[in-house]
C-alpha atoms as a PDB file:
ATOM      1  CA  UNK A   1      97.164 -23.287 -43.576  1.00  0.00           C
ATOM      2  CA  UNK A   2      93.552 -23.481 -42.325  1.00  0.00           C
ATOM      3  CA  UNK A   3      93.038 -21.162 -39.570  1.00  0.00           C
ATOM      4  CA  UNK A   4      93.604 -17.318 -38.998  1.00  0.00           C
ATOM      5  CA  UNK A   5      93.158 -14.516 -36.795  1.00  0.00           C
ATOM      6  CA  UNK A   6      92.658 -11.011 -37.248  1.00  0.00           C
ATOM      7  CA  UNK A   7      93.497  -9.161 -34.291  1.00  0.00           C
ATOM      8  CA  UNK A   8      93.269  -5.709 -33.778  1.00  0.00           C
ATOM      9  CA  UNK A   9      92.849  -2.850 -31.163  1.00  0.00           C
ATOM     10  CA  UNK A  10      89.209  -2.275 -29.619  1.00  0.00           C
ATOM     11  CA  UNK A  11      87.221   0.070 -31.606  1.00  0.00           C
ATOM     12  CA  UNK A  12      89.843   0.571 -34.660  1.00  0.00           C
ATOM     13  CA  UNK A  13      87.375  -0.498 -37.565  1.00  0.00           C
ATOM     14  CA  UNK A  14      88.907   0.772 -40.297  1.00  0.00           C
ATOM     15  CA  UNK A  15      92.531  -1.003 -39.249  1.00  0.00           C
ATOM     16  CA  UNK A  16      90.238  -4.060 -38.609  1.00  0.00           C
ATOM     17  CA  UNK A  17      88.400  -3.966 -42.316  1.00  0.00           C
ATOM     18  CA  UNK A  18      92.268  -3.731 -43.327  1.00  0.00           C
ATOM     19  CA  UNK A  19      93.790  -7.319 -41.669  1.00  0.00           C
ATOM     20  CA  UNK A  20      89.976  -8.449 -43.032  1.00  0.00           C
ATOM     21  CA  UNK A  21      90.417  -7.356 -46.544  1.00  0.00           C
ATOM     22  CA  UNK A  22      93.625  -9.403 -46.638  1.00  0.00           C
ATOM     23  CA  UNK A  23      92.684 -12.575 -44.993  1.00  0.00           C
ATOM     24  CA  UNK A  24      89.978 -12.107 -47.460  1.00  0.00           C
ATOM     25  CA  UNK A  25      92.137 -12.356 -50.624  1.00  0.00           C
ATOM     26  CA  UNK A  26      94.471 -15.113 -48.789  1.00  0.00           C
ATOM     27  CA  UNK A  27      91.210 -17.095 -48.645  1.00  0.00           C
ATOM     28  CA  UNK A  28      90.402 -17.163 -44.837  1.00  0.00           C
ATOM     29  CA  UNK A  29      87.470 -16.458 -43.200  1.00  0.00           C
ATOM     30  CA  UNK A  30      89.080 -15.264 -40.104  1.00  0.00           C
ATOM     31  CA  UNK A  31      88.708 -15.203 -36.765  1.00  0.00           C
ATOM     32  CA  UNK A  32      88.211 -11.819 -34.999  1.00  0.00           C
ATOM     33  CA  UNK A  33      90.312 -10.413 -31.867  1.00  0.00           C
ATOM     34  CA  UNK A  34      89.201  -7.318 -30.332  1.00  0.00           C
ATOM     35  CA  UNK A  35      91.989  -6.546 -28.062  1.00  0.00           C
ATOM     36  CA  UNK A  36      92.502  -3.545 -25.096  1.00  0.00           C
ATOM     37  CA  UNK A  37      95.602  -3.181 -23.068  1.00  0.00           C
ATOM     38  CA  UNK A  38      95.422  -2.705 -18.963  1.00  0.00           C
ATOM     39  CA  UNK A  39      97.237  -1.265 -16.363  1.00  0.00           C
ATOM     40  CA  UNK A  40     100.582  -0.260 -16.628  1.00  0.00           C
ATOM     41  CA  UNK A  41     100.927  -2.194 -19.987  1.00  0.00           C
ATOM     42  CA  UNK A  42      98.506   0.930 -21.599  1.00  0.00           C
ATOM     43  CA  UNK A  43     101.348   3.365 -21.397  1.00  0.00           C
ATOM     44  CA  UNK A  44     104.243   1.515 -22.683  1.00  0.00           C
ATOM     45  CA  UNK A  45     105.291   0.607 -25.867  1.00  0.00           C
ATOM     46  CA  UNK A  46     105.784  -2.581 -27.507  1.00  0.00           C
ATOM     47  CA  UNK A  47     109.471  -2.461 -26.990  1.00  0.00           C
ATOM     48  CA  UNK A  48     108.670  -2.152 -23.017  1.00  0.00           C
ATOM     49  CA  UNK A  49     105.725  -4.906 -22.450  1.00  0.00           C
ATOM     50  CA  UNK A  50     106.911  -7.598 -20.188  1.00  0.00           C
ATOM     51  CA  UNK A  51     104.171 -10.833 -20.176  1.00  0.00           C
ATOM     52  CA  UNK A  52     102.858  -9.539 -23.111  1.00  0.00           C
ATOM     53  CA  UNK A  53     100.081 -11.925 -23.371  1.00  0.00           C
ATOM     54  CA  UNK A  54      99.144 -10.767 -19.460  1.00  0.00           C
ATOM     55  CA  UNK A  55      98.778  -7.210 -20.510  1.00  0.00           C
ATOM     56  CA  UNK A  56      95.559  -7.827 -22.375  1.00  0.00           C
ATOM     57  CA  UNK A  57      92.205  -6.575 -20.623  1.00  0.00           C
ATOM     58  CA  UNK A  58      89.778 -10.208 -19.621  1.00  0.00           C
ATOM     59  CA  UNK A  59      87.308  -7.326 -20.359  1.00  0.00           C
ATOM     60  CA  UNK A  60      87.787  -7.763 -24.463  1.00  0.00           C
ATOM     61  CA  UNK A  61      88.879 -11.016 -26.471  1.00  0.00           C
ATOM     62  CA  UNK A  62      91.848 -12.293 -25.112  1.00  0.00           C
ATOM     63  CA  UNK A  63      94.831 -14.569 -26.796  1.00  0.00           C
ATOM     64  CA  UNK A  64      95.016 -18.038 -25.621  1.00  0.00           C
ATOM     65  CA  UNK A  65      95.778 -21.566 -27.348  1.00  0.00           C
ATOM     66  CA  UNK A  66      94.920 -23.437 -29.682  1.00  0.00           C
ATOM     67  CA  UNK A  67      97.212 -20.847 -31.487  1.00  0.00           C
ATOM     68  CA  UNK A  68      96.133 -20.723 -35.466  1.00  0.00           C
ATOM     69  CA  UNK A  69      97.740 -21.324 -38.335  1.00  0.00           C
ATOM     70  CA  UNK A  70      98.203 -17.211 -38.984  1.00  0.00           C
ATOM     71  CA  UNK A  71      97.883 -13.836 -37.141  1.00  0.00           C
ATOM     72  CA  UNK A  72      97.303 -10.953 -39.286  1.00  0.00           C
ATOM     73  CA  UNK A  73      97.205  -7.983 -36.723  1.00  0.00           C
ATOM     74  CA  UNK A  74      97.199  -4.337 -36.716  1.00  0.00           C
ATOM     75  CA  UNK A  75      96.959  -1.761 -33.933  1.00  0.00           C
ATOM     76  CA  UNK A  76      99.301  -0.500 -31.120  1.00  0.00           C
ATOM     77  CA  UNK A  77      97.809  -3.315 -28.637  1.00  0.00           C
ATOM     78  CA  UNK A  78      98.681  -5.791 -31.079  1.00  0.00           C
ATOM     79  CA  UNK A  79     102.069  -6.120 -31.343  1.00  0.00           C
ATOM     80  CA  UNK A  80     103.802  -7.193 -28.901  1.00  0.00           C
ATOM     81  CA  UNK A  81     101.546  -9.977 -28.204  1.00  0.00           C
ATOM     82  CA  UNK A  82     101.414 -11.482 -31.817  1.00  0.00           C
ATOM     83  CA  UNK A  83     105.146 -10.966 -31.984  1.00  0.00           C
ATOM     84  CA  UNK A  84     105.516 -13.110 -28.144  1.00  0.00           C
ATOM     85  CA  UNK A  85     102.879 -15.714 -29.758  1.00  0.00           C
ATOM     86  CA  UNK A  86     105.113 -16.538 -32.773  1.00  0.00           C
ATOM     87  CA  UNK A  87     107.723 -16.834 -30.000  1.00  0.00           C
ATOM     88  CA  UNK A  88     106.056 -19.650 -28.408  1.00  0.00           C
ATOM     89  CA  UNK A  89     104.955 -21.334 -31.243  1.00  0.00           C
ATOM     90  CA  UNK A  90     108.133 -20.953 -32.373  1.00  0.00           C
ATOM     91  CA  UNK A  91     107.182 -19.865 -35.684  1.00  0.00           C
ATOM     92  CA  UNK A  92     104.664 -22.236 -36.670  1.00  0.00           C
ATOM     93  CA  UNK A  93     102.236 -19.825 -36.179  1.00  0.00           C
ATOM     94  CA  UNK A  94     102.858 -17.028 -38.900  1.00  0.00           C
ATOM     95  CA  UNK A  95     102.125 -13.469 -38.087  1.00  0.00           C
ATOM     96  CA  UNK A  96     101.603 -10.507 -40.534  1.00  0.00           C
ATOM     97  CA  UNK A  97     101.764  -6.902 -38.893  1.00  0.00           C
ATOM     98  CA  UNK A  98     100.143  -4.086 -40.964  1.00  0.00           C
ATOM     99  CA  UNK A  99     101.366  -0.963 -40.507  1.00  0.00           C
ATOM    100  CA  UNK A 100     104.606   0.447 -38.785  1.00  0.00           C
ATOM    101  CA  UNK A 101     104.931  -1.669 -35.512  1.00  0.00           C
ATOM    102  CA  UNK A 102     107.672   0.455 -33.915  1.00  0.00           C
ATOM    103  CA  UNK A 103     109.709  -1.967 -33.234  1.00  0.00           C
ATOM    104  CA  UNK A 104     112.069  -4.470 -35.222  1.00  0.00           C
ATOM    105  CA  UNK A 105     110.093  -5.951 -38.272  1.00  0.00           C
ATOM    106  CA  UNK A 106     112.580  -9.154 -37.595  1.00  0.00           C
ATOM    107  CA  UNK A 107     109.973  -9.993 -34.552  1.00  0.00           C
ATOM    108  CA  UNK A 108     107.390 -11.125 -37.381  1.00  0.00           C
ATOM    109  CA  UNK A 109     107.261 -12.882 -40.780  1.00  0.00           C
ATOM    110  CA  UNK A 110     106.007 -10.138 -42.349  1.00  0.00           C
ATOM    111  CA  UNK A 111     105.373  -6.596 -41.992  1.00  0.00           C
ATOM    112  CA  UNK A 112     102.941  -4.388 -44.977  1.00  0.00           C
ATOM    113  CA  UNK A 113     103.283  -0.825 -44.807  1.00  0.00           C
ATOM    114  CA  UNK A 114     102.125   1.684 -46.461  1.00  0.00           C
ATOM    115  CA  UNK A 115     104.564   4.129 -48.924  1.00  0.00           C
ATOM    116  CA  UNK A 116     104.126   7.241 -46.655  1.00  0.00           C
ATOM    117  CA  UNK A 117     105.242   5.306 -43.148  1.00  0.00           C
ATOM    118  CA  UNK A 118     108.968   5.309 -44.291  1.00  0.00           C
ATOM    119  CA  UNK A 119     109.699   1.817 -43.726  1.00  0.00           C
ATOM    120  CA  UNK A 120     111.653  -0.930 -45.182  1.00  0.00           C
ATOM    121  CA  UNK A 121     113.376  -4.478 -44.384  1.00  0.00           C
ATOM    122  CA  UNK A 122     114.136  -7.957 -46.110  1.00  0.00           C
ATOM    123  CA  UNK A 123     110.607  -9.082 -44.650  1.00  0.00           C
ATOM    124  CA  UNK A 124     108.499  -5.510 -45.179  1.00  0.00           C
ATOM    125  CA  UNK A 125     106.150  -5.420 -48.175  1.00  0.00           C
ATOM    126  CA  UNK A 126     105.831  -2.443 -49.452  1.00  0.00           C
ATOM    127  CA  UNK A 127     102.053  -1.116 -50.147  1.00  0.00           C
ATOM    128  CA  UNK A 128     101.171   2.225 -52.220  1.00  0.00           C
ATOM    129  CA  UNK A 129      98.158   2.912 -50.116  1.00  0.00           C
ATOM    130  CA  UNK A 130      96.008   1.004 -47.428  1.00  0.00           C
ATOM    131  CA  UNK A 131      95.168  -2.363 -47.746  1.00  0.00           C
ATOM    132  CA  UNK A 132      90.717  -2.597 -47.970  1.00  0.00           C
ATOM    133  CA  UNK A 133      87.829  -5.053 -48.780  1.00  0.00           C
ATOM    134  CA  UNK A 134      87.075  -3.300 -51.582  1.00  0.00           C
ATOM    135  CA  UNK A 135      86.769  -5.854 -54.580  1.00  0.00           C
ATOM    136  CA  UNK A 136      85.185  -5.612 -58.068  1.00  0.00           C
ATOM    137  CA  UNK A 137      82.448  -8.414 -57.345  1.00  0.00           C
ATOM    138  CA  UNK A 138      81.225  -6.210 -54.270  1.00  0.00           C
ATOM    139  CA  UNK A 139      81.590  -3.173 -56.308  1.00  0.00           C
ATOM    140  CA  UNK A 140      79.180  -4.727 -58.655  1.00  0.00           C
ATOM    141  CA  UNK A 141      77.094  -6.390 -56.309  1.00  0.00           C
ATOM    142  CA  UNK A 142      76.473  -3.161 -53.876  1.00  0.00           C
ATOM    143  CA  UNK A 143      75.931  -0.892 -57.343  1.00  0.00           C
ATOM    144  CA  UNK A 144      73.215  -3.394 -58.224  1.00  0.00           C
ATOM    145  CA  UNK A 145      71.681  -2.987 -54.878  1.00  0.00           C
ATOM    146  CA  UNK A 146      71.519   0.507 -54.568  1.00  0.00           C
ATOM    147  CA  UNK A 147      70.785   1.477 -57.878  1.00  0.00           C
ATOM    148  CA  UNK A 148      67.197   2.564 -56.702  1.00  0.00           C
ATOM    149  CA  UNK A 149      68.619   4.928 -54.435  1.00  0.00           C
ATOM    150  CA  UNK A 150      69.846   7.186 -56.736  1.00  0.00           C
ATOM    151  CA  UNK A 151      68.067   6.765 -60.011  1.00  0.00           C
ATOM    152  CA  UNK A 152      66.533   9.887 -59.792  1.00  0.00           C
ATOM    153  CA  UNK A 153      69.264  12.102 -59.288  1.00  0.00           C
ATOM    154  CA  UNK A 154      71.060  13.364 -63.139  1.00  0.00           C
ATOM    155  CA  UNK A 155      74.181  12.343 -64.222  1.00  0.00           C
ATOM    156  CA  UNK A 156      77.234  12.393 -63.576  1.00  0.00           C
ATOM    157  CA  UNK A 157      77.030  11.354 -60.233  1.00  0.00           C
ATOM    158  CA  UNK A 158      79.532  11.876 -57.720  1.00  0.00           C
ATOM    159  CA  UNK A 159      80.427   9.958 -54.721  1.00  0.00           C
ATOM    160  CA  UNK A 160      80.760  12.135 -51.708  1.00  0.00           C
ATOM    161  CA  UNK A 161      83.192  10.002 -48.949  1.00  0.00           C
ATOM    162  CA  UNK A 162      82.882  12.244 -45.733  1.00  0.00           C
ATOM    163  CA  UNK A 163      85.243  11.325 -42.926  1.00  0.00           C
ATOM    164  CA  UNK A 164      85.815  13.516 -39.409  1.00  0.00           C
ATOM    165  CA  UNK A 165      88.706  14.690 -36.864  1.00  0.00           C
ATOM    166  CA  UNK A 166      91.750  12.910 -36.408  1.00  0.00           C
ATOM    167  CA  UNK A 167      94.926  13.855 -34.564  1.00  0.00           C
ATOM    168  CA  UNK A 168      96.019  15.830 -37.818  1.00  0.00           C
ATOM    169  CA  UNK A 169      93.160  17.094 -39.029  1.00  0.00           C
ATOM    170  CA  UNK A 170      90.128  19.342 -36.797  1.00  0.00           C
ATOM    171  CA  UNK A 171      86.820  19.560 -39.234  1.00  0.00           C
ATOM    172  CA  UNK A 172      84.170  21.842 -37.642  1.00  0.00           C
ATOM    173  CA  UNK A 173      80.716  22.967 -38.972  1.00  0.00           C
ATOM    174  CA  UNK A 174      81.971  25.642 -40.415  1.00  0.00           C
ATOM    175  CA  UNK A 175      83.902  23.795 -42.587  1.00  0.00           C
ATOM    176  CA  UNK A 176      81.487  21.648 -43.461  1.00  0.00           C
ATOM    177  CA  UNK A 177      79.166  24.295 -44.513  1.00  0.00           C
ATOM    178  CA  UNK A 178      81.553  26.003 -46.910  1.00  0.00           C
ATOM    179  CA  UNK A 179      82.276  22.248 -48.287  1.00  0.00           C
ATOM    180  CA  UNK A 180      78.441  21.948 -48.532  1.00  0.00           C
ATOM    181  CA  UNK A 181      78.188  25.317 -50.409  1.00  0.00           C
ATOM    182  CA  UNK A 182      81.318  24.190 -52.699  1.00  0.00           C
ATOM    183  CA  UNK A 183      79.164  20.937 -53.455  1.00  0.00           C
ATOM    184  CA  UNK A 184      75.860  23.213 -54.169  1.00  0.00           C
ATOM    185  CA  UNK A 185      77.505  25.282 -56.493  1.00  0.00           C
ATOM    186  CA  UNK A 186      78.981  22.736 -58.265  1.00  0.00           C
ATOM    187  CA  UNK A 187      75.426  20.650 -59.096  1.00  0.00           C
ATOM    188  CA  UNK A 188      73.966  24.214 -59.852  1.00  0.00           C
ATOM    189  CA  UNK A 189      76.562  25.010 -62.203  1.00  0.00           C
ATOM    190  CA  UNK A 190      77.298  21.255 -64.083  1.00  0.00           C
ATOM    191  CA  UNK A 191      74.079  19.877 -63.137  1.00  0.00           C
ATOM    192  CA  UNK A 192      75.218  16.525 -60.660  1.00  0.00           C
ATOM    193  CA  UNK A 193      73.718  14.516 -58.760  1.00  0.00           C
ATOM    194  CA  UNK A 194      75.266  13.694 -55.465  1.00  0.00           C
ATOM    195  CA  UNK A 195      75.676  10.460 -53.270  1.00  0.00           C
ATOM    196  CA  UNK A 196      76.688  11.195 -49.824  1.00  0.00           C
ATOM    197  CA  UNK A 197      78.180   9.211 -47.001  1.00  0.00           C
ATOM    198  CA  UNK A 198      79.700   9.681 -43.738  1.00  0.00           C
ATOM    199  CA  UNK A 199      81.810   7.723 -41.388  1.00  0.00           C
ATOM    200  CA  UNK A 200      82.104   7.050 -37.913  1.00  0.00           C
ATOM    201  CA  UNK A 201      84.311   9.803 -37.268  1.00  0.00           C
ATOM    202  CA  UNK A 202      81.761  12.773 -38.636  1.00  0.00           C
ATOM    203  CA  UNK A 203      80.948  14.966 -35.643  1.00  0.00           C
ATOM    204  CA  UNK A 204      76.956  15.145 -35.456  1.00  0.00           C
ATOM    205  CA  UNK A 205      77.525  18.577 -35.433  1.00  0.00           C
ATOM    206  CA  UNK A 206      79.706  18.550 -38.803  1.00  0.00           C
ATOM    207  CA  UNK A 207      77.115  16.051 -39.955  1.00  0.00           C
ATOM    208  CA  UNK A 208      73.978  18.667 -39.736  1.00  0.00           C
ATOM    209  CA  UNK A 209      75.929  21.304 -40.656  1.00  0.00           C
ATOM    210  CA  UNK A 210      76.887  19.482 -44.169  1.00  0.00           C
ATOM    211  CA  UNK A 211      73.039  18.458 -44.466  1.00  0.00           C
ATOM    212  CA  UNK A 212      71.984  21.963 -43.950  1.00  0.00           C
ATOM    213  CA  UNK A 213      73.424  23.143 -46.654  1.00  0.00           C
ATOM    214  CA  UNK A 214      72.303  20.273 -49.293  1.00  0.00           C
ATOM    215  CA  UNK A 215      69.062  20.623 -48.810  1.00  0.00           C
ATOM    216  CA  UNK A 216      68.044  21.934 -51.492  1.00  0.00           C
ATOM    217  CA  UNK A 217      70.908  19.803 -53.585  1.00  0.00           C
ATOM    218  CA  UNK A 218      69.334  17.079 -56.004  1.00  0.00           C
ATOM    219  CA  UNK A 219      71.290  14.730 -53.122  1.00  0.00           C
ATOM    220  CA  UNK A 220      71.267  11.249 -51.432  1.00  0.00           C
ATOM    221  CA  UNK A 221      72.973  11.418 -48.183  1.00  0.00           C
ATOM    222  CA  UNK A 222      73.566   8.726 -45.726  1.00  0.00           C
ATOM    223  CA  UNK A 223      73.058   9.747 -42.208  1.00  0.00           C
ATOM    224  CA  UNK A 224      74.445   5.952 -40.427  1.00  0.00           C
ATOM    225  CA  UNK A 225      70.553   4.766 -39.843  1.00  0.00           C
ATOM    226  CA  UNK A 226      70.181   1.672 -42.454  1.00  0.00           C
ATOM    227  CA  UNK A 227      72.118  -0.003 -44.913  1.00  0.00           C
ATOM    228  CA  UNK A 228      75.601   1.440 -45.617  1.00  0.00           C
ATOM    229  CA  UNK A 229      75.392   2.118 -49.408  1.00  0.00           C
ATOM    230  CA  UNK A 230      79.476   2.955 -49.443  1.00  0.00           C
ATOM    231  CA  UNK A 231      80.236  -0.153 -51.748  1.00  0.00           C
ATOM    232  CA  UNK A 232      77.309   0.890 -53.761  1.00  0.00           C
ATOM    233  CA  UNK A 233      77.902   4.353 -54.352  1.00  0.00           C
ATOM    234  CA  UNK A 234      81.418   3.931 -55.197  1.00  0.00           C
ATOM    235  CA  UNK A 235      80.399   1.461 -57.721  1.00  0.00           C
ATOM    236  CA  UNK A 236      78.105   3.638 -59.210  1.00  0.00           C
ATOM    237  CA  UNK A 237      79.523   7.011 -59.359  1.00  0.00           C
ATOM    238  CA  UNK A 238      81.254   8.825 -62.295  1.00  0.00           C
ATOM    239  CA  UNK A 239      83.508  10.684 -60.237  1.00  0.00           C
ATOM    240  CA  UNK A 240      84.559  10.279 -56.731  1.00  0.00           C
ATOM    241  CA  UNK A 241      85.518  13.071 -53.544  1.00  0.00           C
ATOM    242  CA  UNK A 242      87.469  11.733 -50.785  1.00  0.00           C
ATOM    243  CA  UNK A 243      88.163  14.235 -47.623  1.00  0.00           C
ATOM    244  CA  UNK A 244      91.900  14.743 -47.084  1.00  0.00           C
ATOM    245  CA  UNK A 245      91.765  12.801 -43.135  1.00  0.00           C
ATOM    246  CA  UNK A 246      91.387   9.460 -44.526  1.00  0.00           C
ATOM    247  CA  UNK A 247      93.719   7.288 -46.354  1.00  0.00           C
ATOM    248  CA  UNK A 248      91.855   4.267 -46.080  1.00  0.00           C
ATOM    249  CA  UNK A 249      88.898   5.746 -47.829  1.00  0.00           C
ATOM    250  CA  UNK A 250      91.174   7.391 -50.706  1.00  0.00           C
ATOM    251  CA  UNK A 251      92.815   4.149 -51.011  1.00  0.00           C
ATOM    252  CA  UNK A 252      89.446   2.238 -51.912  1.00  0.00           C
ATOM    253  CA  UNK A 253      88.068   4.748 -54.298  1.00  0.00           C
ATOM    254  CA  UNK A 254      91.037   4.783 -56.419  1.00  0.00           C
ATOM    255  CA  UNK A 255      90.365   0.815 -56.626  1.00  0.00           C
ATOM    256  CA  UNK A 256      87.556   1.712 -59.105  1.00  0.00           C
ATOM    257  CA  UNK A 257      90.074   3.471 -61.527  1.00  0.00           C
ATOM    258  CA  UNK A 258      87.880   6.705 -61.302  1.00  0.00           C
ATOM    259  CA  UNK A 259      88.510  10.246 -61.084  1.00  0.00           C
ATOM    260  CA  UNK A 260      89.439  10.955 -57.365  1.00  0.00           C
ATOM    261  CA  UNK A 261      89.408  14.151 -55.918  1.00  0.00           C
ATOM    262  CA  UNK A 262      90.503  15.076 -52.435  1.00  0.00           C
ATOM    263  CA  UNK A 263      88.730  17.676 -50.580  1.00  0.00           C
ATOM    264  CA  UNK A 264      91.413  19.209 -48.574  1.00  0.00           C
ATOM    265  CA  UNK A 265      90.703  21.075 -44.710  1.00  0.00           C
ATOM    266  CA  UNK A 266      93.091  22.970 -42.713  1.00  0.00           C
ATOM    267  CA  UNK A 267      95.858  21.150 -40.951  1.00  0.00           C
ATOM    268  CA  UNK A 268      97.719  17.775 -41.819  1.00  0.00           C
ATOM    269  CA  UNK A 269     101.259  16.114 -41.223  1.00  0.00           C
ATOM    270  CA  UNK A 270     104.053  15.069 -42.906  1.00  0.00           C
ATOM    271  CA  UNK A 271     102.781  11.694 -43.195  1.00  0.00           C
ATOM    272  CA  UNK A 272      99.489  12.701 -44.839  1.00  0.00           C
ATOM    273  CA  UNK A 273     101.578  15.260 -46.914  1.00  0.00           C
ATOM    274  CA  UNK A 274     103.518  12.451 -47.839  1.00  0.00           C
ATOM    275  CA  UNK A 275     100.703  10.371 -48.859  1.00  0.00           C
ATOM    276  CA  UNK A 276      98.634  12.759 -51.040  1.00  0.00           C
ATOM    277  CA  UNK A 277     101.524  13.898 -53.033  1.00  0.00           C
ATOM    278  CA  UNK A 278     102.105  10.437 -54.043  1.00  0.00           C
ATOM    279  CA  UNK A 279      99.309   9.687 -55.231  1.00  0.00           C
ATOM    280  CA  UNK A 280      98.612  13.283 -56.798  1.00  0.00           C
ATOM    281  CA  UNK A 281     102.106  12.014 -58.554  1.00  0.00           C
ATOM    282  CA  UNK A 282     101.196   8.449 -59.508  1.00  0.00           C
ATOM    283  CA  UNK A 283      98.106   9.946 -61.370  1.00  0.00           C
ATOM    284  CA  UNK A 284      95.423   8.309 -59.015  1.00  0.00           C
ATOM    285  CA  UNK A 285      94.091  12.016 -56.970  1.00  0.00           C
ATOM    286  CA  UNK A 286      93.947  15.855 -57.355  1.00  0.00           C
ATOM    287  CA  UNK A 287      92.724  18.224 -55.118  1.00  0.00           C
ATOM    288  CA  UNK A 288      88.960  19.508 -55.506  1.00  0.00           C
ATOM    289  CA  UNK A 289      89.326  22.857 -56.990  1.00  0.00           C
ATOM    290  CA  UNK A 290      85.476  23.119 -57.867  1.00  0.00           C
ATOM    291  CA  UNK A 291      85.374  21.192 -60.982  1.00  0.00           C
ATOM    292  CA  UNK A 292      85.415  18.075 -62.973  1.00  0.00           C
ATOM    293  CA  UNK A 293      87.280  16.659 -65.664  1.00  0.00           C
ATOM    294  CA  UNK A 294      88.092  12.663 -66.343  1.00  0.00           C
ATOM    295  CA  UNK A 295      91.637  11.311 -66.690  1.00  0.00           C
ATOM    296  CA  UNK A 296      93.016   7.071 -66.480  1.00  0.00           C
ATOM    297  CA  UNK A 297      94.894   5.487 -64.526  1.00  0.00           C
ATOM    298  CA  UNK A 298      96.059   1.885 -63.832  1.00  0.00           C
ATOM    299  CA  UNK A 299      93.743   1.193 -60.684  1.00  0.00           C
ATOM    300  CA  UNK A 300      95.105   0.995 -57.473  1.00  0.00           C
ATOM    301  CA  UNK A 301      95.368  -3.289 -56.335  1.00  0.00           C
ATOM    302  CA  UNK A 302      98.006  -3.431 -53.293  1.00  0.00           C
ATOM    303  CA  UNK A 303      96.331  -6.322 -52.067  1.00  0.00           C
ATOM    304  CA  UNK A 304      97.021  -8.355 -55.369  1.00  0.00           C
ATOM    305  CA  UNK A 305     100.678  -7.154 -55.277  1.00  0.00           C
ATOM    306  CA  UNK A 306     100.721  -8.298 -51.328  1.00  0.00           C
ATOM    307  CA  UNK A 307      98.807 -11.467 -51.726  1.00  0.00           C
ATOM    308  CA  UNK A 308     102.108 -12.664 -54.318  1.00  0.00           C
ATOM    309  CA  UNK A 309     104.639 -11.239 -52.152  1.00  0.00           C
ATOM    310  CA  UNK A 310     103.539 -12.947 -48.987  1.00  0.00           C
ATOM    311  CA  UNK A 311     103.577 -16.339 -50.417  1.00  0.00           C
ATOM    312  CA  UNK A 312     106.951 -15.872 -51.091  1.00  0.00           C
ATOM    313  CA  UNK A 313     107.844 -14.293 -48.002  1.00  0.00           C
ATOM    314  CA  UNK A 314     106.465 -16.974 -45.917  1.00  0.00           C
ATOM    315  CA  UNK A 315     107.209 -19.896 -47.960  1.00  0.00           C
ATOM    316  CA  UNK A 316     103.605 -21.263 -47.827  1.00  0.00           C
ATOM    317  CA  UNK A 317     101.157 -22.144 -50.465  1.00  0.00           C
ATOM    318  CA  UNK A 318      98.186 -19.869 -48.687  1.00  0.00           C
END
């Protein structure tokens, strides 16, 4: 196999860093698909889309031969193209859905999903958590490059991931604050240093709000203006605290076999429910309750446990 795709729904990042992470590990350096639906072909589902390949915006990449060797895809938009381009091909072109496609995982060679999406079939792998591009080499590399950044904030140090809204979860400022005065009282107390990021779903108002009340918190917080240090902090910290909206985010800190804590807000699903109960159980989380303590675990590798399934799935030497 010498060619792949990723292809993924406009604007989904985090799904996209997911198909990345594992063409990554298969050895690809893939090829990247930005797909939007139009017209009538935005409010059906997969099941529904007739011409699927027609039903992609010209506006945004579109699908069109040479077809490569694999697809690995992710995203609404997404399926029932890659699943009408293995059609055509008729299966010489191998496509990988991540996540729950909604329709029958028979339409691809291979479908990874996550523990909490309730899914299973002869070709669905099976994945504690979400797939990432989290490795140990860019752990090490990114700690190496940031270690400026922080040296002057005491030890421990503690990795703050901050995400935003999502359909389960509403974060406003005020929430922020009290997390803010929760983190304050904590470095008062036990004497830490903090490393702050946020994502591109923190609300500039939730944003200021958690700045406001650091200020005067031996901190590091990235704003978005510069050079992400997320790789960097999670390779340096001593302790990690992941907010409850993202699973992607909890995922890649419990890579680096660290204490994770998740900092829970009001609201949820059963899916999240679902998700942070495993992994409270398997030993990888607990919930923030305002201090710190260290405990082992086995750290979390699903991409190591897809990369062997898939090459016997497929029946390819990738």
């Amino acid at each position: 196999m010498k060619s792949c795709w990723v292809v993924t729904d406009i604007g989904k990042v985090g799904t996209e860093n997911q198909c990345i992470g594992l063409a990554e590990t298969l050895g690809f350096i893939p090829k990247i698909k930005r797909i939007k639906p139009r017209s009538i072909w935005r409010l059906l589902p997969a099941s529904y889309w007739f011409n699927a390949l027609e039903g992609l915006s010209s506006a945004y990449d579109r699908l069109a031969p040479p077809w490569p060797d694999l697809i690995i895809a992710a995203g609404r938009a997404s399926v029932a193209p890659t699943a009408k381009i293995r059609q055509l091909t008729q299966g010489k072109t191998k496509v990988v859905q991540l996540q729950n496609p909604l329709v029958d995982p028979a339409f691809f060679d291979a479908v990874v999903v996550p523990q909490h999406d309730n899914l299973t079939g002869k070709n669905v792998i099976v994945t504690e958590g979400a797939l990432h591009r989290v490795t140990h080499e860019r752990l090490s590399q990114e700690a190496y490059k940031f270690t400026s950044l922080v040296a002057s904030l005491p030890r421990p140090l503690v990795a703050v991931l901050i995400g935003g809204s999502n359909r389960c979860y509403k974060v406003k400022p005020e929430h922020m604050q009290r997390m803010g005065e929760r983190l304050k009282a904590l470095c008062i107390q036990e004497g830490f240093g903090l490393a702050v990021t946020i994502s591109r779903r923190t609300e500039p108002e939730n944003k200021d709000a958690l700045i406001e009340r650091l200020k005067d918190v031996p901190a590091v917080i990235w704003t978005g203006e510069g050079e992400n240090p997320y790789f960097g902090f999670l390779g340096l910290a001593d302790y990690i605290i992941v907010t409850c909206d993202s699973v992607s985010m909890t995922s890649e800190a419990c890579f680096t076999g660290k204490p994770v804590y998740s900092y829970f807000f009001e609201g949820g699903s059963a899916k999240f429910k679902r998700f942070h109960m495993y992994f409270q159980e398997k030993g990888y989380t607990r919930p923030f309750a305002d201090t710190f303590s260290s405990w082992s675990y086995a750290p979390l590798n699903d991409l190591q446990v897809v990369e062997k399934q898939l090459k016997k799935l497929l029946k390819i030497d990738l």
